[in-house]
Protein backbone atom coordinates (compact mmCIF):
# COMPACT_ATOMS: atom_id res chain seq x y z
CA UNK A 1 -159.78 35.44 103.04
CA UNK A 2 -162.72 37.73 103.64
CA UNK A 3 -166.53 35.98 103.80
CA UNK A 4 -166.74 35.05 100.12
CA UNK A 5 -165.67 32.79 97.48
CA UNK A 6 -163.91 35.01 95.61
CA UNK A 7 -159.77 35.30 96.05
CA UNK A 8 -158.64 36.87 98.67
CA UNK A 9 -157.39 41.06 98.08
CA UNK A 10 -153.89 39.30 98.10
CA UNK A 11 -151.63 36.53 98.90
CA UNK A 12 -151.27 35.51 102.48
CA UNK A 13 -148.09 37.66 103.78
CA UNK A 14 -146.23 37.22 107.22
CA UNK A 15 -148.65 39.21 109.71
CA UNK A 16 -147.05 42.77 110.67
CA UNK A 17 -147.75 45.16 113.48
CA UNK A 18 -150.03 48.01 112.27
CA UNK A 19 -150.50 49.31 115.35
CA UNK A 20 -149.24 52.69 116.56
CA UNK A 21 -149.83 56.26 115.97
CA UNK A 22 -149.92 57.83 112.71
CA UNK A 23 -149.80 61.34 111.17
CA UNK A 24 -152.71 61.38 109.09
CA UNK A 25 -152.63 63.66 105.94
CA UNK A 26 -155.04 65.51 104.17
CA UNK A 27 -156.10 67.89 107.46
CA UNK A 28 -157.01 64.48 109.55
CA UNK A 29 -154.09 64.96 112.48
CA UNK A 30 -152.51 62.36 114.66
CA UNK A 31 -154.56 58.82 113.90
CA UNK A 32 -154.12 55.99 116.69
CA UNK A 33 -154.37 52.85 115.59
CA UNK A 34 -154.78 49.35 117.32
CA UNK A 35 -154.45 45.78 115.83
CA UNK A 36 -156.45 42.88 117.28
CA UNK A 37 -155.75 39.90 115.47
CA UNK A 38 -157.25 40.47 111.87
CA UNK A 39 -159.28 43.19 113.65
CA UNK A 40 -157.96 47.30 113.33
CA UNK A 41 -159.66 49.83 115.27
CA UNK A 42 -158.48 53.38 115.43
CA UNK A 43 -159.22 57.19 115.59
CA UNK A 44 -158.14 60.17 114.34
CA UNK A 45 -158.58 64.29 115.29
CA UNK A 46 -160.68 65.59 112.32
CA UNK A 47 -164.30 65.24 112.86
CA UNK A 48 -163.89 62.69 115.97
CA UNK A 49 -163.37 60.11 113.06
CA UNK A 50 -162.91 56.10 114.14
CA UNK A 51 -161.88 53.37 112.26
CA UNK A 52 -162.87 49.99 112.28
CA UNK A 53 -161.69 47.59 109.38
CA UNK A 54 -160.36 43.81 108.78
CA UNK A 55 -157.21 43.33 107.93
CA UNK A 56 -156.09 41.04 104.49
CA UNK A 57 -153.05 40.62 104.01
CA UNK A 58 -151.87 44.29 103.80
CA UNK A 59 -155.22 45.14 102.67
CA UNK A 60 -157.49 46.77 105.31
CA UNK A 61 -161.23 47.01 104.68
CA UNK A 62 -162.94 49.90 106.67
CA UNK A 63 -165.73 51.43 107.99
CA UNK A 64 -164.89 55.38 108.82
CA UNK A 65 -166.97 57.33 110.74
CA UNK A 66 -167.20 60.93 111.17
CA UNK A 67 -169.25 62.99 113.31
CA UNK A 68 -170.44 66.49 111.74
CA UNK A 69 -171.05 69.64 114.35
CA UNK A 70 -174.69 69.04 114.44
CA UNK A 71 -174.06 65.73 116.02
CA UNK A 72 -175.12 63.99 112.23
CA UNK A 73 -172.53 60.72 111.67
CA UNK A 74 -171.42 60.25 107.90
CA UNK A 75 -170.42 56.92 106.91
CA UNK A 76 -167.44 55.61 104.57
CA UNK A 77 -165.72 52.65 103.23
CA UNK A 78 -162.43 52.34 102.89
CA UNK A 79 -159.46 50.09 101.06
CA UNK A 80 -156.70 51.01 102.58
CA UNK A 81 -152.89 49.53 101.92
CA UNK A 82 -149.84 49.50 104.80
CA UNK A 83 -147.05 50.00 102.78
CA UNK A 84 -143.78 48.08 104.08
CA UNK A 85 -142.06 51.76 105.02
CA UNK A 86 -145.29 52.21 107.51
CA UNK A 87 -147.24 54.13 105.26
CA UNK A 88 -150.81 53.70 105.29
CA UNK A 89 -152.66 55.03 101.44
CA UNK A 90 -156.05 54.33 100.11
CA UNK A 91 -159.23 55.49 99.51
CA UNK A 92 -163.09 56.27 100.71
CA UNK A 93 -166.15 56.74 99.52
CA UNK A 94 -169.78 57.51 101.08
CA UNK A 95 -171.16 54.20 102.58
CA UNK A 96 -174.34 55.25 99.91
CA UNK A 97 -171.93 56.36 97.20
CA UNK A 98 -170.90 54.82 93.69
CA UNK A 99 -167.20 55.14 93.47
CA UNK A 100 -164.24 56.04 95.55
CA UNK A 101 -163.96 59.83 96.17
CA UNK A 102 -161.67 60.42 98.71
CA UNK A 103 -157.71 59.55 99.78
CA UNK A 104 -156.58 58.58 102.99
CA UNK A 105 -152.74 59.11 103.56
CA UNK A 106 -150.82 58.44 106.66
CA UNK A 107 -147.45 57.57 108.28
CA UNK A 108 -146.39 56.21 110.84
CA UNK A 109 -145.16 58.00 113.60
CA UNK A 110 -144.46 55.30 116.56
CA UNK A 111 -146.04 51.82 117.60
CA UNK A 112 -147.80 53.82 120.95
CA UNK A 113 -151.36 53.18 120.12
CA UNK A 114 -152.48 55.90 121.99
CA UNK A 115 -155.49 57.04 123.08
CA UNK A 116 -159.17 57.29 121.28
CA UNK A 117 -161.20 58.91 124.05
CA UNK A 118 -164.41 58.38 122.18
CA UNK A 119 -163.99 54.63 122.27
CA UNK A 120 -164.02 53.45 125.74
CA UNK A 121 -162.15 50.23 126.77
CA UNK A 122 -160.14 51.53 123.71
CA UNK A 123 -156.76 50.15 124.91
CA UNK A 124 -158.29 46.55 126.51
CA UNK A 125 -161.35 45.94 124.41
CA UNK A 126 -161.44 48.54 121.34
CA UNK A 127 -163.79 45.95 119.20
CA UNK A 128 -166.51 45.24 121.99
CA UNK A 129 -166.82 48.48 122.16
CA UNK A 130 -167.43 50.03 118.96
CA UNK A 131 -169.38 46.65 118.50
CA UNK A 132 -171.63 47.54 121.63
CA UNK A 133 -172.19 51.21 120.71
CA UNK A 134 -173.23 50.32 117.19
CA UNK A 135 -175.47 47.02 118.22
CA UNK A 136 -177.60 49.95 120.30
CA UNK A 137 -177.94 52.66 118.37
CA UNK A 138 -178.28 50.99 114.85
CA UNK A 139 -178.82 47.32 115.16
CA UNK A 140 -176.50 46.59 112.49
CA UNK A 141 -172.67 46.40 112.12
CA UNK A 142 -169.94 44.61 109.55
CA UNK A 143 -167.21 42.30 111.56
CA UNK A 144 -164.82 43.10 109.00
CA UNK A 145 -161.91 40.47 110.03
CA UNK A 146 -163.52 37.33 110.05
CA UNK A 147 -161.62 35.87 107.52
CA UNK A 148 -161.95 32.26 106.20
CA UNK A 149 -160.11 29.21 104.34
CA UNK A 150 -160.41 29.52 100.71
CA UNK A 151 -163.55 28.90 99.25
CA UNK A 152 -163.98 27.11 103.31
CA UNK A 153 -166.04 27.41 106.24
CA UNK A 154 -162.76 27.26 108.18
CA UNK A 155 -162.42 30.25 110.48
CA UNK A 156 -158.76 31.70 110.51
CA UNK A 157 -156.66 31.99 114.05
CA UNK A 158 -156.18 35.36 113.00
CA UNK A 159 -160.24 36.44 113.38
CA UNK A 160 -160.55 34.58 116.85
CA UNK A 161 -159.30 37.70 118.58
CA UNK A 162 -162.27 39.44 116.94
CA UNK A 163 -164.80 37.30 117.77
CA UNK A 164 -163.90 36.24 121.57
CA UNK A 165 -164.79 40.19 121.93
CA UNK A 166 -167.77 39.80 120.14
CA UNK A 167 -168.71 36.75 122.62
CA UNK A 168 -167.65 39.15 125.90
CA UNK A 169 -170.33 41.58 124.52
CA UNK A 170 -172.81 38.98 124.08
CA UNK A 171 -172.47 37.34 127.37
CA UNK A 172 -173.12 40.31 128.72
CA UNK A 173 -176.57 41.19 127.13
CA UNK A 174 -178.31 38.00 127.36
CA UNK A 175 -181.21 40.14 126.56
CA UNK A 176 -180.14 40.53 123.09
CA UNK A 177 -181.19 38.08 120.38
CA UNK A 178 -178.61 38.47 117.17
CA UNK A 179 -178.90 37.15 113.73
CA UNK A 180 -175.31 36.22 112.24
CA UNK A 181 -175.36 36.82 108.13
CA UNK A 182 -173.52 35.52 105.72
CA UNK A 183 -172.85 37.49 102.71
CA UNK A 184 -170.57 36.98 99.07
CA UNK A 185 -169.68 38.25 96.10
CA UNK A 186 -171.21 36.84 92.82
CA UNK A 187 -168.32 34.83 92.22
CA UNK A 188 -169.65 31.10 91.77
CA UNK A 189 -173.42 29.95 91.24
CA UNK A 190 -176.28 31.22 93.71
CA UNK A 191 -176.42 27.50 95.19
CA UNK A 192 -173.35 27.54 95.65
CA UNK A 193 -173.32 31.33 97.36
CA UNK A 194 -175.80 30.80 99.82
CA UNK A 195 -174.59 27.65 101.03
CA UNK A 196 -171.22 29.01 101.43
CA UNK A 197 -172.44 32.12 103.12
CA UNK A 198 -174.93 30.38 105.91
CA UNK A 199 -171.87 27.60 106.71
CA UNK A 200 -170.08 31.07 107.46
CA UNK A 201 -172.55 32.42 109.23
CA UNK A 202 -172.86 29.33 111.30
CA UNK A 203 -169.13 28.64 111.65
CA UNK A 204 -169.17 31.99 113.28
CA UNK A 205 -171.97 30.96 115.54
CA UNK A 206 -170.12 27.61 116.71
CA UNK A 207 -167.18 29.12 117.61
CA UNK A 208 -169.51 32.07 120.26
CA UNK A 209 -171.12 29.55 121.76
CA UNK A 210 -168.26 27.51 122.36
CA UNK A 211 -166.94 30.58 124.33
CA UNK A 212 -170.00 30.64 126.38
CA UNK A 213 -172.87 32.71 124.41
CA UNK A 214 -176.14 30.56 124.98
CA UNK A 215 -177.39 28.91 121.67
CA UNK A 216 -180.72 30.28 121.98
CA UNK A 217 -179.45 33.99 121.40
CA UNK A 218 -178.20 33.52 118.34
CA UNK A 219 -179.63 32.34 114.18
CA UNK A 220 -177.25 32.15 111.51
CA UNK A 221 -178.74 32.74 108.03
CA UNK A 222 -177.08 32.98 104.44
CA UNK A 223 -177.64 35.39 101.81
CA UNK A 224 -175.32 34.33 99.29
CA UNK A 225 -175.02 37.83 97.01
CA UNK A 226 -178.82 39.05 97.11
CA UNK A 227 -177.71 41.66 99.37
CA UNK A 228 -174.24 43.44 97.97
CA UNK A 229 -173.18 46.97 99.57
CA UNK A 230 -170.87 47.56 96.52
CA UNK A 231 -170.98 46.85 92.40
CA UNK A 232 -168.96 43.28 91.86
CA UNK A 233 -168.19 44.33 88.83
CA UNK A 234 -164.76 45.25 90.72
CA UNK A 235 -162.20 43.53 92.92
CA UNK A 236 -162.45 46.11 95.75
CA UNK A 237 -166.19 45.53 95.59
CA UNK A 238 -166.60 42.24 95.97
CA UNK A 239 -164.26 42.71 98.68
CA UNK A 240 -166.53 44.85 100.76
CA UNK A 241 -169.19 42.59 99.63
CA UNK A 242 -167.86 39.45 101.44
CA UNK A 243 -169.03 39.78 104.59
CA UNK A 244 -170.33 38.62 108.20
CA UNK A 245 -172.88 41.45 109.84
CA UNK A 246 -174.33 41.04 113.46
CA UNK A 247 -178.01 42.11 113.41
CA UNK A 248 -179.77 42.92 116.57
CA UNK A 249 -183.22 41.62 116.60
């Protein structure tokens, strides 16, 4: 389950291959998609878009990006299903906004992940780089699929994938000093929140710099739920609310 305490978007189901190349409804065009572990990064035609969301269960939670003609990126999150037939449904809404305002509807076409020109390394290191690009020109970005135990600090097999990219990048910058942060929902106590988030955090941390990032670069810290992106009044937001961020310093 995502970086919470809160259940999980659904029961643990036999992993599946999501990646492959899509025909995106709704005016999109073709959408490649690629599956690293609990990691799915992706593109599609309209508006340069890219994709980058954790996978739970069939549950995907997503960051979309798309890039307007005067160069201006808009921002959405996404809950997005893969139905057992290959379809992919769901819906987005501003990363600023209140509610979910737009569907997503695709279908699966092939398992060729194709191409995504605007993410280099896209077919050997998709996550590094959409990590890297982010990192430098905002500071800030959501590893949606690091997934833990139940109400646990464990780290899943599943999100290693994910975060032995995220230790390539790092290597490679020792200039760069991260913070790791922990985030819930507002299921359980505060205490109890903030504790669970800066284990997280931390858990995350052990397991970089037992692939080789130095200690030094990195601080893990816990916010518990001061910090939501999303209302918990709702199960899909306190999904997007359980969290791990990388924050350049």
């Amino acid at each position: 389950m995502a970086a919470s305490s809160g259940r999980p978007l659904e029961a643990a189901i036999p992993p599946r291959n999501l990646s492959g190349t899509y025909l995106a409804f709704n005016g999109l065009g073709p959408m490649h998609l690629k599956q690293e572990g609990s990691r799915l990064v992706g593109c599609y035609q309209y508006l340069d878009g890219q994709i980058s969301g954790g996978v739970e269960g069939r549950m995907i939670i997503a960051e979309v990006r798309e890039t307007l003609p005067d160069g201006e990126v808009s921002k959405f999150i996404g809950l997005l299903n893969f139905e057992p037939n290959g379809h992919l449904r769901g819906f987005t809404r501003k990363l600023d906004g209140d509610y979910f305002d737009s569907v997503m509807s695709a279908r699966k076409e092939s398992n060729d992940i194709g191409d995504c020109p605007k993410i280099p390394g896209y077919r050997t290191g998709a996550a590094k780089s959409q990590l890297e690009t982010q990192l430098t020109a905002e500071g800030r970005v959501r590893l949606d699929g690091v997934n833990f135990d139940f109400n646990s600090d464990v780290l899943q097999a599943a999100s290693k994938p994910l975060l032995d990219q995220v230790a390539a990048l790092l290597k490679g910058k020792p200039d760069w000093k991260i913070t790791l942060e922990g985030h819930t929902d507002n299921i359980g106590g505060p205490a109890f929140n903030t504790s669970l988030s800066e284990r997280r955090a931390r858990a995350v941390m052990a397991h970089l710099v037992g692939a080789g990032v130095p200690a030094g670069q990195l601080t893990a810290v816990g916010f518990g739920y001061d910090r939501p992106v999303a209302s918990n009044d709702t199960v899909a937001g306190r999904a997007q609310n359980r969290r791990v961020e990388l924050v350049k310093n």
